[in-house]
Protein backbone atom coordinates (compact mmCIF):
# COMPACT_ATOMS: atom_id res chain seq x y z
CA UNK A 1 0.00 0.00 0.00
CA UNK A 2 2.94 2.98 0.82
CA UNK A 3 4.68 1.63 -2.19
CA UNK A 4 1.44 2.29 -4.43
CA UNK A 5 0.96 5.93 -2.73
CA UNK A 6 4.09 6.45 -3.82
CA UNK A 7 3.68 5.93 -7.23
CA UNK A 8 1.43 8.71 -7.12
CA UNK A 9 3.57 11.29 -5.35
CA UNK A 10 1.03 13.10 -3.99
CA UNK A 11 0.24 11.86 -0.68
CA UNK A 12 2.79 9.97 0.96
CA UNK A 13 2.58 8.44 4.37
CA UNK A 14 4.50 10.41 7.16
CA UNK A 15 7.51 8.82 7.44
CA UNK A 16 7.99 9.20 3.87
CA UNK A 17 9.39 12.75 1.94
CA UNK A 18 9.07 12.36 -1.80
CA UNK A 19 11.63 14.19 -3.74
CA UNK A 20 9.85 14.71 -7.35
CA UNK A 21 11.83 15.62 -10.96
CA UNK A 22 9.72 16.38 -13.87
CA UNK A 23 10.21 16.96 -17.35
CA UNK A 24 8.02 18.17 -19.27
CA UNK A 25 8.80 18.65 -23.48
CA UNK A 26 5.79 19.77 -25.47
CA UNK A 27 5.42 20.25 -29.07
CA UNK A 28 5.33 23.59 -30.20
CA UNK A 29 2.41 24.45 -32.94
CA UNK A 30 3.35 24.73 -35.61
CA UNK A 31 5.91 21.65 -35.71
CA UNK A 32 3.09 18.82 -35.24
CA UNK A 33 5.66 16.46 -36.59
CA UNK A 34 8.87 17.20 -34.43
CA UNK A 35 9.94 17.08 -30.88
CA UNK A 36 10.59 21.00 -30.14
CA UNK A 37 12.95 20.19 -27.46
CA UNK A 38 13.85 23.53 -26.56
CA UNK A 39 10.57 23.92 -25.51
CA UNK A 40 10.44 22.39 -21.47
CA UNK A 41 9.40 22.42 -18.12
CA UNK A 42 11.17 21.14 -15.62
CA UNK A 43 9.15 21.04 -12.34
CA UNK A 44 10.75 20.28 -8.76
CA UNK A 45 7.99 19.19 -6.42
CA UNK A 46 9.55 18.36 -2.83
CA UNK A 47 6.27 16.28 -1.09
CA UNK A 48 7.03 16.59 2.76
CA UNK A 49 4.88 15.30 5.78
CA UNK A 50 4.69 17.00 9.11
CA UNK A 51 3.25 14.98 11.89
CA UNK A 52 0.82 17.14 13.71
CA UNK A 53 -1.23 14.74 16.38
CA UNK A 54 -2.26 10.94 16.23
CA UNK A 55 -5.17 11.62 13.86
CA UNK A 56 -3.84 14.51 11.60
CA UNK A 57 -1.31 15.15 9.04
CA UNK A 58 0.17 18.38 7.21
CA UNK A 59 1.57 17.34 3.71
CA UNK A 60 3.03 20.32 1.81
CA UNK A 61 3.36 19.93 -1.75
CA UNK A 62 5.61 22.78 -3.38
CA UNK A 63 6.25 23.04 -7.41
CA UNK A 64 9.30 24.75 -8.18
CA UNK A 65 9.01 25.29 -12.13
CA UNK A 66 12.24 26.24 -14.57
CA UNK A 67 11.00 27.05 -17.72
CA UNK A 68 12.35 26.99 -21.42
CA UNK A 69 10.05 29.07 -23.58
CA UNK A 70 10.62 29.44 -27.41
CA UNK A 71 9.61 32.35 -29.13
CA UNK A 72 5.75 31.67 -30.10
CA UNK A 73 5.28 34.75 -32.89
CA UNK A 74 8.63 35.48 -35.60
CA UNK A 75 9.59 39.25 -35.16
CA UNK A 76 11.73 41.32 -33.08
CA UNK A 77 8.62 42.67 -31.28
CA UNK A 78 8.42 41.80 -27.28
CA UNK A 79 6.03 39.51 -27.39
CA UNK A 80 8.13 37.00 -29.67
CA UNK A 81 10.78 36.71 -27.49
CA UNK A 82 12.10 33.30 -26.17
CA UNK A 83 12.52 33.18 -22.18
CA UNK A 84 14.18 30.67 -19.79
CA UNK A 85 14.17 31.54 -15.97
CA UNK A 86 12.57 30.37 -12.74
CA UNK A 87 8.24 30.42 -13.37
CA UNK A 88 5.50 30.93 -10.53
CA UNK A 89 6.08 28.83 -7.44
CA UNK A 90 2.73 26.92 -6.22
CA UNK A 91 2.93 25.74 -2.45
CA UNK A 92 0.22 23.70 -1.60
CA UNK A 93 -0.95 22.40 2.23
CA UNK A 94 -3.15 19.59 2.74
CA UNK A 95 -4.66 18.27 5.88
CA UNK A 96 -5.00 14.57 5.88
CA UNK A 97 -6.29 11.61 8.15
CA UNK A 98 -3.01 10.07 9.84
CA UNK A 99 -4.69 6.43 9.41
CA UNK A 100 -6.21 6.30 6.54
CA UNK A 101 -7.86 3.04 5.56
CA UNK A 102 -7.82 2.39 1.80
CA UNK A 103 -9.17 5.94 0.93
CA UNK A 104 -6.22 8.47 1.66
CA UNK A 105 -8.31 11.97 0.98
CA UNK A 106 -6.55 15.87 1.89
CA UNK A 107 -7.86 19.31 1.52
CA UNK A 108 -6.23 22.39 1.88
CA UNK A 109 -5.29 26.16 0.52
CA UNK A 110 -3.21 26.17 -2.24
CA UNK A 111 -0.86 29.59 -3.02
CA UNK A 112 0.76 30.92 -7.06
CA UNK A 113 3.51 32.91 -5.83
CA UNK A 114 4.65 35.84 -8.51
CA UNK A 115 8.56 34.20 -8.87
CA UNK A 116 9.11 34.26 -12.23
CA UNK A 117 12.18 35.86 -13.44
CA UNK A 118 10.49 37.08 -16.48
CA UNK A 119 7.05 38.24 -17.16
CA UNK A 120 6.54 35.76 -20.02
CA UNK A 121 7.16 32.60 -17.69
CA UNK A 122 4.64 33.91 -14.71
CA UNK A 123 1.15 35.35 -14.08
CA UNK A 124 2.45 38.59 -12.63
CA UNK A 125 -0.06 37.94 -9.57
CA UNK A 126 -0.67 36.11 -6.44
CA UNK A 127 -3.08 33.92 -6.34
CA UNK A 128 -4.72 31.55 -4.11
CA UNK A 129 -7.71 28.98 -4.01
CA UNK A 130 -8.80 25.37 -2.17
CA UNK A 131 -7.36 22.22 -3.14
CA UNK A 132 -8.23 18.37 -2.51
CA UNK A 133 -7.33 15.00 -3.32
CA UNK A 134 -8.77 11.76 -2.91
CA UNK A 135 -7.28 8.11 -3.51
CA UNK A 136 -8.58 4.78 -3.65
CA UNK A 137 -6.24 1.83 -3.19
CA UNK A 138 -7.70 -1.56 -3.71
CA UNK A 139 -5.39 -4.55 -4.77
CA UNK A 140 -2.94 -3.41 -7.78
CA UNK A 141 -5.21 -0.57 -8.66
CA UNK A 142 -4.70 3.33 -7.06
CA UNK A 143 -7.75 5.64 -8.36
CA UNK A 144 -8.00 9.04 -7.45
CA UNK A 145 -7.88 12.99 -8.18
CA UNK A 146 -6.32 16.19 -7.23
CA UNK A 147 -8.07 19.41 -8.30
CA UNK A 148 -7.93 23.09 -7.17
CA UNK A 149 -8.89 26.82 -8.68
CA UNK A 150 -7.07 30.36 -7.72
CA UNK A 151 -8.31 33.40 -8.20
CA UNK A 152 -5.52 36.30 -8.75
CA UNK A 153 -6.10 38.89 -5.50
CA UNK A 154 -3.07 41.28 -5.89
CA UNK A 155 -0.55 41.70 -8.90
CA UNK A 156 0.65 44.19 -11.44
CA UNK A 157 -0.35 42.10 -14.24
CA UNK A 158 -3.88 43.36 -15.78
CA UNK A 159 -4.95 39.95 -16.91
CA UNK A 160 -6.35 38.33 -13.97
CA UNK A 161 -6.14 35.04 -12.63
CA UNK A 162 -9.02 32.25 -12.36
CA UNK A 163 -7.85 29.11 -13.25
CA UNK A 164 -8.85 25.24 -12.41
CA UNK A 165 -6.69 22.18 -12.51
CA UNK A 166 -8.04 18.91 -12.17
CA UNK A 167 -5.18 15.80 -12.39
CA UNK A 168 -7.06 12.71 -12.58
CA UNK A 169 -4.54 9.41 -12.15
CA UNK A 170 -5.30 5.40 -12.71
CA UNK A 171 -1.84 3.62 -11.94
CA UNK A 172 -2.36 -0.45 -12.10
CA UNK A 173 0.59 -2.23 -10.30
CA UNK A 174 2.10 -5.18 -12.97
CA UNK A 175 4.17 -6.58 -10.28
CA UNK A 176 7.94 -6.72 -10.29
CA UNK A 177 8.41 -2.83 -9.58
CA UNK A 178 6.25 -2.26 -13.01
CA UNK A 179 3.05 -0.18 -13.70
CA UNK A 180 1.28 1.28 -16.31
CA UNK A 181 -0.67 4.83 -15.19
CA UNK A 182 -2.73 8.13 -16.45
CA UNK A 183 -2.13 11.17 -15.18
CA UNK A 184 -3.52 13.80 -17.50
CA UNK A 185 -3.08 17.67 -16.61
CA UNK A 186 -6.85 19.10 -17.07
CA UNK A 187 -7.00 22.73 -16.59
CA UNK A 188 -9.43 25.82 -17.34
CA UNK A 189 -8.41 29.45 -17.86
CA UNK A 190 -11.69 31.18 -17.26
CA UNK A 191 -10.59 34.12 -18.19
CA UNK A 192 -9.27 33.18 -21.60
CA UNK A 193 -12.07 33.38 -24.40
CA UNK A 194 -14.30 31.23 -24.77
CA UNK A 195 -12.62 28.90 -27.36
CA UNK A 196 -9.36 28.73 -25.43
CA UNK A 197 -10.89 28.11 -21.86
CA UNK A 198 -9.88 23.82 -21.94
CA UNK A 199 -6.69 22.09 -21.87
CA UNK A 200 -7.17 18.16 -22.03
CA UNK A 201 -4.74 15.55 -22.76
CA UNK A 202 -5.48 11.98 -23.46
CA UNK A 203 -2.48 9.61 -22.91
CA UNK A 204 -0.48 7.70 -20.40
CA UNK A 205 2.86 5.39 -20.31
CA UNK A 206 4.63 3.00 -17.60
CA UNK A 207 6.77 3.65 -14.48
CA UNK A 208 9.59 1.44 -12.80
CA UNK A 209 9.99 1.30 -9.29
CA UNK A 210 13.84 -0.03 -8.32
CA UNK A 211 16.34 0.47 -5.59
CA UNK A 212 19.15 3.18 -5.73
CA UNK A 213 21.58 1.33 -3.21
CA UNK A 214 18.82 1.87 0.02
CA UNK A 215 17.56 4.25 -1.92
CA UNK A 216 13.40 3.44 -3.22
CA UNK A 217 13.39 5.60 -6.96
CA UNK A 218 10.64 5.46 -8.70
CA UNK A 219 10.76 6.05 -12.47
CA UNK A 220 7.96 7.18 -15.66
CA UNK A 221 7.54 7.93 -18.95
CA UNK A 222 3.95 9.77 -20.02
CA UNK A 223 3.17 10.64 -23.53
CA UNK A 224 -0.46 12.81 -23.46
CA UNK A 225 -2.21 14.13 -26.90
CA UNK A 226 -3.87 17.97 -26.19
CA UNK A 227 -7.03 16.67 -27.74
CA UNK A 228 -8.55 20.22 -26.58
CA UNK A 229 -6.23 23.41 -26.16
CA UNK A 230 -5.90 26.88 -26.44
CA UNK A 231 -4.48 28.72 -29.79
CA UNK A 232 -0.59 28.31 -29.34
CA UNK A 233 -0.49 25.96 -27.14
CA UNK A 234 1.48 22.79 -27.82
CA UNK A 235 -0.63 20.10 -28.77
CA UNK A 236 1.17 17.21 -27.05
CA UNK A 237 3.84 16.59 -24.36
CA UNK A 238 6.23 14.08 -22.87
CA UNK A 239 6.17 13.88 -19.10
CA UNK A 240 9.77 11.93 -17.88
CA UNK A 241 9.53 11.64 -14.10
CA UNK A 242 11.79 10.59 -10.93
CA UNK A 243 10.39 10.11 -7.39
CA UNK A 244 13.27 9.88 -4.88
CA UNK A 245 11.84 8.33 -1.42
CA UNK A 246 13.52 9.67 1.82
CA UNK A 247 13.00 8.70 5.21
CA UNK A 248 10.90 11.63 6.94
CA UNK A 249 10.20 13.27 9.71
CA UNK A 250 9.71 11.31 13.18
């Protein structure tokens, strides 16, 4: 059961810190045809458990994104230029049952934190909104969601901010460290038009759990379609992904 939680990375049990790398590459419209590999995310997401009482525990969930942007337009106006720098820093806090039984659920406040180093990887605002998840482990099979939506309440960008993410995730356990998983990034910008609100990618791939020395790593490869996305937006990704378990907090 901890060893399928951990697949998912997002709720670990408290003796567990979950050090996450991902990759993101997406293809850039455009170039349906070839991998635009200058074009990547690469998202740090320490997962740490704090121990509060016997019944309750605080799991902070913090994605730390470097960003690669190509130029989307030609020209030597401003808005064509490429960028690379540090992008908006989400913390998220979730309270969660201590004993769980085979549901493991959390709920929380979840923060966008205006970091970026240049305007075109960030929203120029703070924003802030709820956030849940909810897994079901039964047998080989983990089932769940995370989903959240922030509204912008101070910046000195004049597009605001009112966006929902929902991350739905089926990971079935093939035995021998091996599992095959969805984990599709759904969001909605309400405040784009109408035509550009949905992002929704259809896909999946396999993961590899294995030992590092002591060391529990856990390993995937994602490939997602955009079947629905905005104008410009890529219109399908790679996700490569390594979970390093440490020993937590006690």
């Amino acid at each position: 059961m901890i060893w399928a939680t951990n697949r998912v990375g997002i709720l670990p049990r408290a003796a567990l810190i979950i050090l996450i790398a991902a990759l993101l590459l997406g293809g850039t419209p455009g170039t349906r045809e070839a991998l635009a590999a200058e074009d990547y995310i690469l998202n740090v997401q320490p997962v740490i458990p704090f121990h509060l009482t016997s019944d309750w525990n605080l799991i902070t969930r913090t994605i730390i994104p470097i960003i690669n942007q190509p130029s989307l337009f030609p020209g030597p106006n401003a808005i064509s230029g490429s960028a690379w720098g540090l992008g908006d820093i989400n913390p998220s806090f979730f309270m969660s049952p201590a004993k769980p039984g085979a549901l493991v659920w959390g709920v929380g406040p979840t923060f966008t934190l205006p970091t970026a180093t240049d305007w075109r990887l960030g929203s120029g605002k703070f924003s802030l909104g709820p956030t849940a998840v909810a897994l079901l482990m039964e047998g080989p099979w983990v089932v769940g969601a995370l989903m959240n939506n922030q509204w912008s309440v101070a910046g000195w960008r004049d597009k605001d901010v009112n966006q929902m993410l929902i991350q739905p995730f089926v990971n079935y356990n093939l035995g021998n460290g091996w599992a095959v998983s969805t984990s599709p990034i759904i969001t909605a910008d309400w405040e784009a038009k109408s035509d550009d609100h949905w992002t929704v990618p259809v896909g999946g791939g396999v993961s590899k759990l294995f030992k590092l020395g002591k060391l529990p790593v856990n390993t995937s490869l994602q490939a997602y379609s955009n079947v629905v996305r905005p104008e410009h937006a890529p219109d399908w990704n790679l996700r490569f992904q390594v979970q390093f378990l440490l020993p937590g907090f006690k």
